[in-house]
Protein backbone atom coordinates (compact mmCIF):
# COMPACT_ATOMS: atom_id res chain seq x y z
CA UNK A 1 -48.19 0.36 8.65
CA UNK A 2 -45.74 -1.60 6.88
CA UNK A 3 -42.81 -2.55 5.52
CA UNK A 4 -41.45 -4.52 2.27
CA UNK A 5 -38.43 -5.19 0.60
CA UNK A 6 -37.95 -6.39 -2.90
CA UNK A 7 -35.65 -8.09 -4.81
CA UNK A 8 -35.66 -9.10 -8.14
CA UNK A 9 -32.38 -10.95 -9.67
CA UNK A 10 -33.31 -13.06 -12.55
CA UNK A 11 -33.48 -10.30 -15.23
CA UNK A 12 -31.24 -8.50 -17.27
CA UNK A 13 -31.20 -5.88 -14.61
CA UNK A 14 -31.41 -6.19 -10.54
CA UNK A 15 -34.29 -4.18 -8.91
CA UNK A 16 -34.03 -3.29 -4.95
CA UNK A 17 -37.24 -1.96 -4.00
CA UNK A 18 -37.72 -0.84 -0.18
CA UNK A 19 -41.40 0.43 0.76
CA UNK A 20 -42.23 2.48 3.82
CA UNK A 21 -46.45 2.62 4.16
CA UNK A 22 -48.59 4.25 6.89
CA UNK A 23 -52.35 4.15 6.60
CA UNK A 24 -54.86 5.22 9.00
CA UNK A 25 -58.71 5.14 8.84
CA UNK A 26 -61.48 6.00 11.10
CA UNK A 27 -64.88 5.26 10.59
CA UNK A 28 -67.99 6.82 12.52
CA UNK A 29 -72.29 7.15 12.28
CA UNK A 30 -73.71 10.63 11.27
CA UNK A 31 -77.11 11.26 12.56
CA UNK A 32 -78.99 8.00 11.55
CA UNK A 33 -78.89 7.77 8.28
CA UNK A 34 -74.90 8.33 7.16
CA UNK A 35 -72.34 5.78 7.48
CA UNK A 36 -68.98 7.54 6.75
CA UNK A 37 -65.51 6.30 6.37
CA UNK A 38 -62.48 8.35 6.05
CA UNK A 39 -59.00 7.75 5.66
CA UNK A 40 -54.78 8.79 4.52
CA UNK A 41 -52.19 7.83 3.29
CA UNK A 42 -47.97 8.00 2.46
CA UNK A 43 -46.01 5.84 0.79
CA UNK A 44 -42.32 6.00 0.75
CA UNK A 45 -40.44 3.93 -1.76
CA UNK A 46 -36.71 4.04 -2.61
CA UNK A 47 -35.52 1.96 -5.99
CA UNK A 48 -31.83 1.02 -6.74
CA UNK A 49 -31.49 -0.49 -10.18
CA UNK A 50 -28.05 -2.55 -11.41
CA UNK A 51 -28.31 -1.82 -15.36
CA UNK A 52 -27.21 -4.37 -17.75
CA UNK A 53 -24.30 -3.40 -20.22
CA UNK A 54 -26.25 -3.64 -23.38
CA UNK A 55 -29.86 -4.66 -23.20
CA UNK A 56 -31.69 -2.76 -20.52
CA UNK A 57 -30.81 0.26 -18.51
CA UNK A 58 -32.69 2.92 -16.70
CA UNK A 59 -31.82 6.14 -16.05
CA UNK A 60 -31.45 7.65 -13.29
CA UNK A 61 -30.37 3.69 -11.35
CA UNK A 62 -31.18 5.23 -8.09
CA UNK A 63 -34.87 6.75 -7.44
CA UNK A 64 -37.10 7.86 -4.27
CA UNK A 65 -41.16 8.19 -4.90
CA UNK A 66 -43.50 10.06 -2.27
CA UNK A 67 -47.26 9.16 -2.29
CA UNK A 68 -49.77 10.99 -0.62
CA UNK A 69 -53.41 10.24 -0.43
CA UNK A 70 -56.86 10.61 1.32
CA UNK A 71 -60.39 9.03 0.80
CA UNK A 72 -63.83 10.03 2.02
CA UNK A 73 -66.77 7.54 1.17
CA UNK A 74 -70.56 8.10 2.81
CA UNK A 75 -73.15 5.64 2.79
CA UNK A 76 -76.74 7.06 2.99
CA UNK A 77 -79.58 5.53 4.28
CA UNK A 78 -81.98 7.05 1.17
CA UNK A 79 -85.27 4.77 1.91
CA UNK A 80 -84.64 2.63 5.06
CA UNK A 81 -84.00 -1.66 4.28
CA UNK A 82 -85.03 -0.51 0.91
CA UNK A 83 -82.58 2.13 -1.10
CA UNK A 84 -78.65 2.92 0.25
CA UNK A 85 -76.66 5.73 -1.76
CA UNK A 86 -72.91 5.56 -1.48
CA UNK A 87 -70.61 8.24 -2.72
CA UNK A 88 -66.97 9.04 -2.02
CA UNK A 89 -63.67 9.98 -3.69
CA UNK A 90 -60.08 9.18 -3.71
CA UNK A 91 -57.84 11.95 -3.65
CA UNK A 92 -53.60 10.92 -4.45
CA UNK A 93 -50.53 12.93 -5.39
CA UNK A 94 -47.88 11.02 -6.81
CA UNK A 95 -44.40 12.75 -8.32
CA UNK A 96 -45.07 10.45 -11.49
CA UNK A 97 -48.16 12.64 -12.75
CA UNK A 98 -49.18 14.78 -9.57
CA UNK A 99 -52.69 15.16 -8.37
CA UNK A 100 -55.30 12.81 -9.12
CA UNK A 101 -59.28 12.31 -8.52
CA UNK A 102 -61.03 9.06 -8.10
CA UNK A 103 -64.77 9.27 -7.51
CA UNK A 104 -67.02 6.49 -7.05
CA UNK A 105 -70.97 6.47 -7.32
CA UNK A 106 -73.01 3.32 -6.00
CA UNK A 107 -77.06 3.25 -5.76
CA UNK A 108 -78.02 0.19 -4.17
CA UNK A 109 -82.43 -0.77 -4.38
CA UNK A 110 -83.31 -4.00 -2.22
CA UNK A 111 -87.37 -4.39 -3.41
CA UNK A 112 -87.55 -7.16 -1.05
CA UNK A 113 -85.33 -8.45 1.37
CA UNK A 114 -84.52 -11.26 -1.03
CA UNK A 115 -83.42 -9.13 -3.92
CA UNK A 116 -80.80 -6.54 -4.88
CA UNK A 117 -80.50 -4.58 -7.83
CA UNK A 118 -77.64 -2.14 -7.87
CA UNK A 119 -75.73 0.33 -10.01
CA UNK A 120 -72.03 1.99 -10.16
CA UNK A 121 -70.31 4.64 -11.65
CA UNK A 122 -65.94 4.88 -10.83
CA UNK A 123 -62.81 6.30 -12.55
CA UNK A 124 -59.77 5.10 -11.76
CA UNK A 125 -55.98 5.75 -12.78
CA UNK A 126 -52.39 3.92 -13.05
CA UNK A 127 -49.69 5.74 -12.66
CA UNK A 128 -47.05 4.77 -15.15
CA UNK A 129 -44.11 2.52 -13.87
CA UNK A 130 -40.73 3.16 -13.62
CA UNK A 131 -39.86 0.96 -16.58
CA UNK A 132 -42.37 3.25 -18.67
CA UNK A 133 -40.49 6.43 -17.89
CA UNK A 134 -36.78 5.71 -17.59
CA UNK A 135 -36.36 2.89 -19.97
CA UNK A 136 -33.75 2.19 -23.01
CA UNK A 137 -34.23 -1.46 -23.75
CA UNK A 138 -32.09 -3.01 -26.88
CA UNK A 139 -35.03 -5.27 -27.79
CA UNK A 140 -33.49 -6.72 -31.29
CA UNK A 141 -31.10 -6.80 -33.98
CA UNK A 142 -32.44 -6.69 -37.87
CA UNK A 143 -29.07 -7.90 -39.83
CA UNK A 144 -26.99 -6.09 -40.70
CA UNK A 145 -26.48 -3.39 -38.57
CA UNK A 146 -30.46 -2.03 -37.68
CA UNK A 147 -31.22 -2.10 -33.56
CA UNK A 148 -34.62 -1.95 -32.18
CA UNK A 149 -34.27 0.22 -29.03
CA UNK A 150 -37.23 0.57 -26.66
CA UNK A 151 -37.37 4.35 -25.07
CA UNK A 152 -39.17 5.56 -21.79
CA UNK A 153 -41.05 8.50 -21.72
CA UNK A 154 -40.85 10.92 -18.34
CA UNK A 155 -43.57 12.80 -19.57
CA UNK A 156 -46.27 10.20 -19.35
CA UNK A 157 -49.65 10.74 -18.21
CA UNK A 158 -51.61 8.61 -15.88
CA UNK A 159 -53.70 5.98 -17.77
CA UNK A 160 -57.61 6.57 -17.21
CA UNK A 161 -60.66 3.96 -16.32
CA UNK A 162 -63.99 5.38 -16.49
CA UNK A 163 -65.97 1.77 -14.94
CA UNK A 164 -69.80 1.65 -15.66
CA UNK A 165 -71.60 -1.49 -13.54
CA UNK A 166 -75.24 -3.15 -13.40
CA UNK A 167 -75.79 -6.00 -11.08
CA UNK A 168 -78.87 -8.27 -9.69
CA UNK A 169 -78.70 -10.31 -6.99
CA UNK A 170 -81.65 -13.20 -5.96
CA UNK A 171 -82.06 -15.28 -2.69
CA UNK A 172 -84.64 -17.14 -4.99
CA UNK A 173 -84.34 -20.39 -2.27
CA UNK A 174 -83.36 -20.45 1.11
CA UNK A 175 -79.76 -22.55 0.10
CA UNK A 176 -80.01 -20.94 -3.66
CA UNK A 177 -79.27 -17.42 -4.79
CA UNK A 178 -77.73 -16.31 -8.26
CA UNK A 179 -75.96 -13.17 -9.38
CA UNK A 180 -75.41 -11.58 -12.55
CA UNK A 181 -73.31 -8.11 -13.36
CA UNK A 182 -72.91 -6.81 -16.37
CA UNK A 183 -70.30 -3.85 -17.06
CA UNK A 184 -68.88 -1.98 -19.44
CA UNK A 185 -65.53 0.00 -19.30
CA UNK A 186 -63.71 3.21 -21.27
CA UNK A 187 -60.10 3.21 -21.02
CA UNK A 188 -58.06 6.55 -22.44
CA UNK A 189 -54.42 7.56 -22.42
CA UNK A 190 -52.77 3.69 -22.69
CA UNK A 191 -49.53 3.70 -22.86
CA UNK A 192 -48.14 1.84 -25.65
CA UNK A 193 -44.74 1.08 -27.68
CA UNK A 194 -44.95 3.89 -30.64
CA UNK A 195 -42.71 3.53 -33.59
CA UNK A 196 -40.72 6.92 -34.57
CA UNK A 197 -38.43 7.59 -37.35
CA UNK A 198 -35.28 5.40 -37.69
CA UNK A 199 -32.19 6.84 -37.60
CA UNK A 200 -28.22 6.67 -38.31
CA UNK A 201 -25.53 6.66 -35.09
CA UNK A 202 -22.69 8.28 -36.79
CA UNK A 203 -19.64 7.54 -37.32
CA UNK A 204 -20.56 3.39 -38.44
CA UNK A 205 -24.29 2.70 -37.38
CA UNK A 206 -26.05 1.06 -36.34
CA UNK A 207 -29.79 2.10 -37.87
CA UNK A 208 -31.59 2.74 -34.66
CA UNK A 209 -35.56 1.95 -35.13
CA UNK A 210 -36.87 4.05 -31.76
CA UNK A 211 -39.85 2.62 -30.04
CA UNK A 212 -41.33 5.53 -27.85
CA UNK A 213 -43.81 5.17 -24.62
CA UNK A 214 -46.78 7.09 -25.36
CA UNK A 215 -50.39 7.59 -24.20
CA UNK A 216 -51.65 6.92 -27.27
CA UNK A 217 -54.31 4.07 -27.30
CA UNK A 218 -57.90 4.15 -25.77
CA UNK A 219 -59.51 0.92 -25.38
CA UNK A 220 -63.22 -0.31 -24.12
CA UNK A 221 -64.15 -3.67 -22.61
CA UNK A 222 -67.83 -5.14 -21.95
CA UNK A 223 -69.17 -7.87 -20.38
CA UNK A 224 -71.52 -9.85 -17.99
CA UNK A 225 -70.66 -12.32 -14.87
CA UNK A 226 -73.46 -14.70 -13.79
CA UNK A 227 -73.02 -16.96 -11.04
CA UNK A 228 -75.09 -19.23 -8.79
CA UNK A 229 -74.49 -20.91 -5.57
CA UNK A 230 -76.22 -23.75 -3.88
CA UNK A 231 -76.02 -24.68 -0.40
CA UNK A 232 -76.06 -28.02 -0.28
CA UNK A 233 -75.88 -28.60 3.38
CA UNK A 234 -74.23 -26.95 5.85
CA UNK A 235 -70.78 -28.29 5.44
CA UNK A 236 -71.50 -28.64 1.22
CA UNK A 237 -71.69 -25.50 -1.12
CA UNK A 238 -71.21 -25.64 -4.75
CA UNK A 239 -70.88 -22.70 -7.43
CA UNK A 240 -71.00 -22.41 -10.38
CA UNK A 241 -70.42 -18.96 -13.39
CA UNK A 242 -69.46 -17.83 -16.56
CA UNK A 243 -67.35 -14.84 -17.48
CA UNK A 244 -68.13 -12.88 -21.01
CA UNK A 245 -65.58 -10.02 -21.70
CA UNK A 246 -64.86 -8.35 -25.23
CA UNK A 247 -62.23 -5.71 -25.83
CA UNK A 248 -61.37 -3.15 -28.57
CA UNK A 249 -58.44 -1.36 -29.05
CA UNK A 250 -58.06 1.96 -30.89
CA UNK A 251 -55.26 2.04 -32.64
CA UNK A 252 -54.58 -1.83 -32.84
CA UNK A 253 -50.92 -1.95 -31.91
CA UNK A 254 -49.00 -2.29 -34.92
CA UNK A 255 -45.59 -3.44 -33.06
CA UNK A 256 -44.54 -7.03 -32.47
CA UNK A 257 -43.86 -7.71 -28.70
């Protein structure tokens, strides 16, 4: 369990952030052949937010969050030293977008004791922030009299990673080995600045351009890691690896940050 308190001073508005968090996890064999690992969860956090005048505020400036949350993952023994299956799930309610599901499927083949070959299948989520939800942010003037106002959205949804993996490791020397992963990942409901219709504040302006929070933009990344380490001697290891990663966007954002 822990405890954290945060302060952050140096921006248009002041953030207090205290966090109350209790884990607990327990691990144990079934029969020969199951590794399992279980786990819970809460998470208390309280927020108290000094707005700004004119450029930022949130609404409400006072906010408490709940968390619940529970895990199960098995690792099976498939083929003994030779093929390991590991399966589980995250399970969390948050008061941001209530219950969510986070599976995970791993296949692990070792052909020889030298090499590994393995495989992955996960979804993940982010809940959306504070900021995201409660937001009105002045974020510029266009002279005359037009304003460029930043709204949150309360009824976000949680943004979505469905993460696809292929890795190989070697132990081609007794000091060398070299790894290389390649992955390739679906993103759906980002949230993202969307433009609405402008408008007129009665009885003098200004002309209010509204930039909305939305899930609106999916995305995909792919990519490969290789790496290599050499053990030099004992007290002497070097490493060496390149990074690839490409990303698309759908739609491109069409906002200026």
């Amino acid at each position: 369990l822990y405890y954290d308190h945060l302060e952050q001073g140096d921006a248009p508005i002041v953030i207090k952030n205290d966090t109350y968090d209790f884990d607990l996890q327990h691990r144990f064999v079934l029969g020969t052949r199951q590794d399992i690992v279980w786990g819970t969860g809460y998470r208390y956090l309280t927020e108290n937010i000094a707005n700004s005048d004119f450029f930022v505020t949130l609404t409400p400036s006072s906010d408490q969050d709940h968390l619940f949350s529970t895990f199960l993952q098995d690792d099976i023994t498939v083929v003994e030293n030779r093929l390991h299956l590991t399966i589980g799930s995250k399970l969390e309610n948050n008061e941001e977008t209530g219950f969510e599901v986070e599976p995970s499927v791993r296949l692990a083949w070792t052909p020889t004791e030298k090499q590994t070959v393995w495989a992955a299948v996960s979804r993940a989520v982010r809940t959306p922030s504070e900021l995201e939800q409660n937001i009105v942010e002045n974020r510029s003037v266009i002279p005359p009299a037009t304003l460029v106002t930043v709204f949150g959205n309360p009824n976000l949804k949680a943004e979505e990673l469905t993460a696809y993996e292929l890795g190989y490791r070697i132990q081609s020397a007794e000091r060398l080995s070299f790894d290389v992963a390649k992955y390739y990942n679906v993103y759906d409901q980002l949230i993202a600045p969307v433009q609405g219709t402008p408008y007129f504040v009665p009885p003098t302006g200004p002309v209010i351009v509204p930039l909305t929070f939305q899930n609106n933009t999916h995305a995909d990344t792919y990519g490969a890691e290789i790496s290599g380490e050499w053990r030099v001697t004992d007290y002497w290891k070097l490493v060496a690896s390149y990074t690839f990663l490409h990303e698309r966007l759908n739609p491109q954002p069409t906002y200026n940050n």
